[in-house]
Protein backbone atom coordinates (compact mmCIF):
# COMPACT_ATOMS: atom_id res chain seq x y z
CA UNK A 1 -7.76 -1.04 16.39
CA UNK A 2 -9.53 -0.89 13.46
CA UNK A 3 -8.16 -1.46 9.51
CA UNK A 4 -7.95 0.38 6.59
CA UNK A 5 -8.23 -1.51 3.69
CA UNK A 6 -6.16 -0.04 0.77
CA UNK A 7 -8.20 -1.23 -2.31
CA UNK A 8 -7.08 -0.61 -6.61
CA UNK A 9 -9.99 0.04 -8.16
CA UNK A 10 -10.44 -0.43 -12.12
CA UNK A 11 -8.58 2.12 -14.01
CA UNK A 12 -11.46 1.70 -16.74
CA UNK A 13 -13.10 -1.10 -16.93
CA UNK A 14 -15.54 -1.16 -13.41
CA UNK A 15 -15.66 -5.58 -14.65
CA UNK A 16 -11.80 -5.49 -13.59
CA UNK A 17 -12.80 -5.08 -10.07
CA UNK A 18 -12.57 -8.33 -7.86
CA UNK A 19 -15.07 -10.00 -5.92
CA UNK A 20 -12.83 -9.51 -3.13
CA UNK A 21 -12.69 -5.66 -3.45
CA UNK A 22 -16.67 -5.44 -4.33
CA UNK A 23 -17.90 -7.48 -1.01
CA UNK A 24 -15.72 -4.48 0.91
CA UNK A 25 -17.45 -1.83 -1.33
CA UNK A 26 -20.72 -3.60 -0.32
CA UNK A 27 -20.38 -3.58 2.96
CA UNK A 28 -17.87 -0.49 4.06
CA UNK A 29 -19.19 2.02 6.16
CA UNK A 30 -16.33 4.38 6.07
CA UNK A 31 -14.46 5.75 3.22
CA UNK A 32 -11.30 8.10 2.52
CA UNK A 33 -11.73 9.05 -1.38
CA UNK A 34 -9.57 10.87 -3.52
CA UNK A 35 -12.50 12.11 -5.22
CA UNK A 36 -15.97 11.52 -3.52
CA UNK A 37 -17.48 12.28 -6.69
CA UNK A 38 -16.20 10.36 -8.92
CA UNK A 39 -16.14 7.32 -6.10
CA UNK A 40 -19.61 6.85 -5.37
CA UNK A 41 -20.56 4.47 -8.22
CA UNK A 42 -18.51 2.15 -6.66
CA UNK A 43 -20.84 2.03 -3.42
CA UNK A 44 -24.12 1.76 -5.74
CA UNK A 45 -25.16 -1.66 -4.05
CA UNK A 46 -23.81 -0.62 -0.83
CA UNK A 47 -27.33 -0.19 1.62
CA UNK A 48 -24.96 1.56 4.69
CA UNK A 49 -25.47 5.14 5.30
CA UNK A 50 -21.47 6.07 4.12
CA UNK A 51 -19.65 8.85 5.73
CA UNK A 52 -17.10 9.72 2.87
CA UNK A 53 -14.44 12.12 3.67
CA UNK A 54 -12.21 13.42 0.40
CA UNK A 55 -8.33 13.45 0.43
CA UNK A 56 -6.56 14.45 -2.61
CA UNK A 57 -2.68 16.29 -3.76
CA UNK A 58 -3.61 19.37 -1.78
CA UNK A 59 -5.58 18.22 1.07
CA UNK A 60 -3.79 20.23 4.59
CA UNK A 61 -2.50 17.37 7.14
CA UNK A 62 -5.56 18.30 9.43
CA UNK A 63 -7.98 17.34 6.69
CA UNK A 64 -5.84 13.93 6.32
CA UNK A 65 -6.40 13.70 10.04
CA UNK A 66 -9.81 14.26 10.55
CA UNK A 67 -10.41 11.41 7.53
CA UNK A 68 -8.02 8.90 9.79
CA UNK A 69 -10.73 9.45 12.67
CA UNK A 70 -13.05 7.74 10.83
CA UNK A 71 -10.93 4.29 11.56
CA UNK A 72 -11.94 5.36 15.46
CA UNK A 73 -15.07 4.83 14.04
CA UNK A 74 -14.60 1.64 12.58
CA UNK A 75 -13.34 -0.20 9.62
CA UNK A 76 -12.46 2.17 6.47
CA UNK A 77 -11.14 1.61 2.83
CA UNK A 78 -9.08 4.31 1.04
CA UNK A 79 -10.01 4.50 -2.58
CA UNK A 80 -8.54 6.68 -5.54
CA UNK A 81 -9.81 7.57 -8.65
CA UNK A 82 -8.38 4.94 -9.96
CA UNK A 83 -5.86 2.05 -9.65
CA UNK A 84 -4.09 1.41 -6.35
CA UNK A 85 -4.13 3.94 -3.64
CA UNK A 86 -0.70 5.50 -2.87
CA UNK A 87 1.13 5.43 -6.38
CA UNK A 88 0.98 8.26 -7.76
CA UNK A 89 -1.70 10.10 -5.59
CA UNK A 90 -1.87 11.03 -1.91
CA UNK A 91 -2.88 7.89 -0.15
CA UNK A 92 0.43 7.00 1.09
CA UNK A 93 0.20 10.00 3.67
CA UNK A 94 -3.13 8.54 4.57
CA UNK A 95 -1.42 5.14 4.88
CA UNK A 96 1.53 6.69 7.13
CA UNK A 97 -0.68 8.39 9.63
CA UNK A 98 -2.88 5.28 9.80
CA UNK A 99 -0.16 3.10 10.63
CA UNK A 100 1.51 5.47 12.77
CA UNK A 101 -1.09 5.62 15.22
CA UNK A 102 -1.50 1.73 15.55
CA UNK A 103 -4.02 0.56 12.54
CA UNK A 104 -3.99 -2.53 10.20
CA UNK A 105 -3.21 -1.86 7.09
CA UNK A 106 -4.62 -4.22 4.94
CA UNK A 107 -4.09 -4.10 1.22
CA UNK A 108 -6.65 -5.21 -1.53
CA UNK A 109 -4.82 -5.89 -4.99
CA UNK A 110 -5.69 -5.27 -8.53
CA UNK A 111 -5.90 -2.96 -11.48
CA UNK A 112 -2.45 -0.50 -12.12
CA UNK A 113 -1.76 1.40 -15.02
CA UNK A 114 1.87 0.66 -14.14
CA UNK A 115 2.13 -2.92 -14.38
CA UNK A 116 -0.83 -3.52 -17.24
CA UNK A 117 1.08 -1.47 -19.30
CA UNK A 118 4.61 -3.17 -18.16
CA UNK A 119 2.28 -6.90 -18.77
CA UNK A 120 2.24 -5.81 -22.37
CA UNK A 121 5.43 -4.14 -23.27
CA UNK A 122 7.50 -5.28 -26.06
CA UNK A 123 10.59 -4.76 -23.82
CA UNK A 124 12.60 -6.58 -21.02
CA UNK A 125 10.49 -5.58 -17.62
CA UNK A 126 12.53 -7.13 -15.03
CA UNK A 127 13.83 -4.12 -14.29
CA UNK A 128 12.23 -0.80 -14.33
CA UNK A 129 11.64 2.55 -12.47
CA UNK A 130 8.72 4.54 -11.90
CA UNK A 131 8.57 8.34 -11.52
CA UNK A 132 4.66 9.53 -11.65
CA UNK A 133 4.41 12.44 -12.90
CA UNK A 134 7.17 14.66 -14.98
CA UNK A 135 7.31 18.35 -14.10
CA UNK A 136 5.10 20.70 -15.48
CA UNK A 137 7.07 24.02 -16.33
CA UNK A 138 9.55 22.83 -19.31
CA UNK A 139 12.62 23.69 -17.81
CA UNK A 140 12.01 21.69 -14.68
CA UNK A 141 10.97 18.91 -16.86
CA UNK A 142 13.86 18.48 -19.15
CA UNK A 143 16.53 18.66 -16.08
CA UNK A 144 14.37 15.42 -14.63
CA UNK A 145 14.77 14.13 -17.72
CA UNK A 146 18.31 14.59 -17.48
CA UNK A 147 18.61 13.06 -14.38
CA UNK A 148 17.27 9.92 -15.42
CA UNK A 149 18.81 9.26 -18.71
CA UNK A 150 21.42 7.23 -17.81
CA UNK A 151 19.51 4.96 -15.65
CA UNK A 152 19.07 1.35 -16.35
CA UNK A 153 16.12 -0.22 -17.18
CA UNK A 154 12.97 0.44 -18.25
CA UNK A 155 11.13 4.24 -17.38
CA UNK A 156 7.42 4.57 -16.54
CA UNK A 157 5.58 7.28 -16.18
CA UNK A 158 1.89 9.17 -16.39
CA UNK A 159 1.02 12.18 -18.65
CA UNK A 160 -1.81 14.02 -19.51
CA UNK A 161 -3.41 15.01 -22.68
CA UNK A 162 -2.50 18.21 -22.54
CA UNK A 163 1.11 17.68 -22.12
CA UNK A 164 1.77 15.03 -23.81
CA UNK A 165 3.05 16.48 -27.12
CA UNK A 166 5.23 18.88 -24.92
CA UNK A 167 6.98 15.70 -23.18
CA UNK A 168 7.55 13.65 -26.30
CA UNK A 169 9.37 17.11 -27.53
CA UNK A 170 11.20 17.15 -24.32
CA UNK A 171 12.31 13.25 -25.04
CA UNK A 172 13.06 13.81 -28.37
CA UNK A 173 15.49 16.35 -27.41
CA UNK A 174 17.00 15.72 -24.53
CA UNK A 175 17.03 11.84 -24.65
CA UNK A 176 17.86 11.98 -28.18
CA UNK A 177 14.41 10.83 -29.46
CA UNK A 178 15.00 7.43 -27.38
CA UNK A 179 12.45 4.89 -28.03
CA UNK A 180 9.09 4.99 -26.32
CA UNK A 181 6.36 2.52 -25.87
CA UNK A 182 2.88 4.26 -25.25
CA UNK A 183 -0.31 3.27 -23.65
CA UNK A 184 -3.50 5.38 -24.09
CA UNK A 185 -6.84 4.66 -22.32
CA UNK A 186 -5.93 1.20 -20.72
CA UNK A 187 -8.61 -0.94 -20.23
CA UNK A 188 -11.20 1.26 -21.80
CA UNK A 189 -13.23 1.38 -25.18
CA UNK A 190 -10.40 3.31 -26.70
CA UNK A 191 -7.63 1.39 -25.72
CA UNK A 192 -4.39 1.89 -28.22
CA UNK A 193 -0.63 1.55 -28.09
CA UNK A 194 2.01 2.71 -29.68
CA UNK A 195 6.05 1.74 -30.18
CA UNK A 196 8.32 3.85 -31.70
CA UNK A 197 10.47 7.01 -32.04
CA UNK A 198 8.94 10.35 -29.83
CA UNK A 199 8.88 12.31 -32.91
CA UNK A 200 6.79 9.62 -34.93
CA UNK A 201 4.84 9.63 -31.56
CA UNK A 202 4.23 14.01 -32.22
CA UNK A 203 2.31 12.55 -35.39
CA UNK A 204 0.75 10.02 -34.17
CA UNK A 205 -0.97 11.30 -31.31
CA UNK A 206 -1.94 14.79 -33.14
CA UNK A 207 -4.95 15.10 -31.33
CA UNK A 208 -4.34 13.35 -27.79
CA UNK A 209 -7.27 12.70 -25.99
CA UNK A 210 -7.25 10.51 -22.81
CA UNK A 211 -4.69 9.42 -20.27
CA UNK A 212 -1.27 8.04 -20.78
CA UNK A 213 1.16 5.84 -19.86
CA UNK A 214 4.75 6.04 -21.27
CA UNK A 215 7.90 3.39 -20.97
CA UNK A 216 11.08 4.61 -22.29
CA UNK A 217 13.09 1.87 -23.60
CA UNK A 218 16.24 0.30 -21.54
CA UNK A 219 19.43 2.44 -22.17
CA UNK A 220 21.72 1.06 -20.06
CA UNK A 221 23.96 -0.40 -22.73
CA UNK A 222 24.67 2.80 -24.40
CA UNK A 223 26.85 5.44 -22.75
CA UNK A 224 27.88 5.70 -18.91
CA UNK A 225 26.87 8.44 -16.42
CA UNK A 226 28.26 11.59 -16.88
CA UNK A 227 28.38 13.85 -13.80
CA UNK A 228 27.53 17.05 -13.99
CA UNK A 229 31.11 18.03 -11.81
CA UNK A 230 32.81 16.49 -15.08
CA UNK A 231 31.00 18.18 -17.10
CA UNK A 232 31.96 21.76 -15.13
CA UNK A 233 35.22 20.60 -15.18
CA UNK A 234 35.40 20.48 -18.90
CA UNK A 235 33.54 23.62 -19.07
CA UNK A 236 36.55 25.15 -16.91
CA UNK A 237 39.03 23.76 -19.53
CA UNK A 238 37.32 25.24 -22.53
CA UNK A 239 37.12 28.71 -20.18
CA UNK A 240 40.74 28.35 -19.57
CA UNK A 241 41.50 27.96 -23.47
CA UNK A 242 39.38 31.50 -23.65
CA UNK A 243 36.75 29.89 -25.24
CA UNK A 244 33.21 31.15 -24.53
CA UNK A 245 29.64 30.94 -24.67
CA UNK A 246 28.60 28.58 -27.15
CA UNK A 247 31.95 27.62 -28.17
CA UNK A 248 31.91 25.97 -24.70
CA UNK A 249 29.05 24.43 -25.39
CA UNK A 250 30.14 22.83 -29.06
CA UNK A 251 33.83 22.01 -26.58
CA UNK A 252 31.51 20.42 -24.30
CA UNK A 253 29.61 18.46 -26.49
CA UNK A 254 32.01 17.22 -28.83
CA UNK A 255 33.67 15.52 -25.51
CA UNK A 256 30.85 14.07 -24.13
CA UNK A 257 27.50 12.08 -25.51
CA UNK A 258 25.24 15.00 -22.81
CA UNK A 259 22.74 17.21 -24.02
CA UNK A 260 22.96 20.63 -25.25
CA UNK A 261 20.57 22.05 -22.80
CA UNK A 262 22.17 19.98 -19.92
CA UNK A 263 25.36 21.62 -20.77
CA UNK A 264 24.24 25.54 -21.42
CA UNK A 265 22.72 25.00 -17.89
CA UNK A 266 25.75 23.90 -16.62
CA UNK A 267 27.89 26.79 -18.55
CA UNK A 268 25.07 29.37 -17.01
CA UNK A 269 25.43 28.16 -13.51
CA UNK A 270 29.27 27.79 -13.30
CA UNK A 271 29.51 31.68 -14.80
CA UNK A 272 27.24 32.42 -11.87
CA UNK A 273 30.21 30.90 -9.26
CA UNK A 274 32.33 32.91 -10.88
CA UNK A 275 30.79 36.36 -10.71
């Protein structure tokens, strides 16, 4: 059988990549890409005739198979755009398939935007949880937000440029503007971070270029987890005292430390088992 190697690539900086990693480059005759584009100028001293096959978030599964034929062919390394293959992008289905049919998987270390930007967090980092990419559409972003405010230790996650001013309103509100430690364009010429509240964050970043990586600060020694069925249970008490609407709500809230859009969502879908 024949391996893939699964190899991080800089995230900026093409003098992060090891020797290790650039004698595969060199030498590789077969590559999975994420973008074949973007990926070539890592084979510029390779003098093989490459057959590069792309596989990115909405590649079908018999486009992921047809790249996985190329380990019949020989040995192959799975590249992303950058960082390591499989967090945060689609390589992990490429790494499932390979493995499923009987390849070695062999992995090549190096650069993440996860655990640079963990390396120089002011914070505690033994314990943390990664969750790629928030939602797009707001409303599906602040219930994931909800979801994970309660959980201990450190958050990390990717945004883009575009949404970043929408998230850090999304934190502000819904995490009640918890601290957050952000890293812009790790690695590169333009490298910056920044600690502090999200709305001191709105300012500072009033023109966001670049990618980013946020870590929300440990909450674990604030309040407990609230359930959403204790929540609907107190909404059911306040309905029972005839309150309604956003009289619930204020009920609700002056109960528990939750959100106020956590608990009209709540009040909206209860109504709805009702009716």
């Amino acid at each position: 059988m024949s391996t893939l190697y699964v190899l991080s690539t800089p995230i900026g900086n093409l003098s992060d990549l090891s020797f290790r990693a650039k004698d595969i480059l060199d030498n590789i005759e077969f590559v999975i890409a994420e973008d074949t584009r973007f990926s070539k100028k890592l084979f510029s001293n390779n003098q093989k005739k490459i057959k590069m096959i792309s596989v990115h978030d909405h590649t079908s599964i018999s486009k992921i198979n047809q790249a996985i034929k190329l380990l019949n062919l020989g040995d192959t390394v799975l590249v992303s755009d950058a960082g390591t293959p499989g967090i945060s992008d689609p390589g992990a289905k490429v790494v499932k398939i390979a493995m499923d049919k009987g390849h070695i998987i062999v992995p090549i270390p190096g650069a993440s935007a996860i655990t640079t930007a963990l390396s120089i967090c002011p914070w505690p980092t033994n314990k943390f949880t990664f969750i790629g990419f928030l939602p797009r559409k707001e409303r599906e972003k602040k219930i994931s937000l909800e979801e994970i405010v309660n959980i201990s230790g450190l958050i990390v996650f990717f945004e883009s440029p575009h949404r970043i001013i929408n998230t850090l309103q999304s934190i502000k509100t819904v995490m009640n503007n918890r601290e957050v430690f952000i890293c812009r364009e790790l690695t590169k010429i333009h490298e910056e971070t920044f600690t502090g509240k999200p709305s001191d964050a709105i300012k500072y970043f009033s023109n966001p270029k670049g990618e980013f990586t946020i870590i929300l600060k440990d909450n674990s020694s604030h309040k407990p987890l609230i359930s959403d069925e204790t929540i609907l249970k107190e909404i059911s008490i306040a309905r029972n005292k005839e309150l309604t609407g956003r009289k619930i709500v204020d009920h609700v809230i002056n109960n528990f430390s939750v959100s106020r859009s956590r608990v009209y969502r709540l009040e909206i879908q209860s109504r709805k088992q009702i009716t």
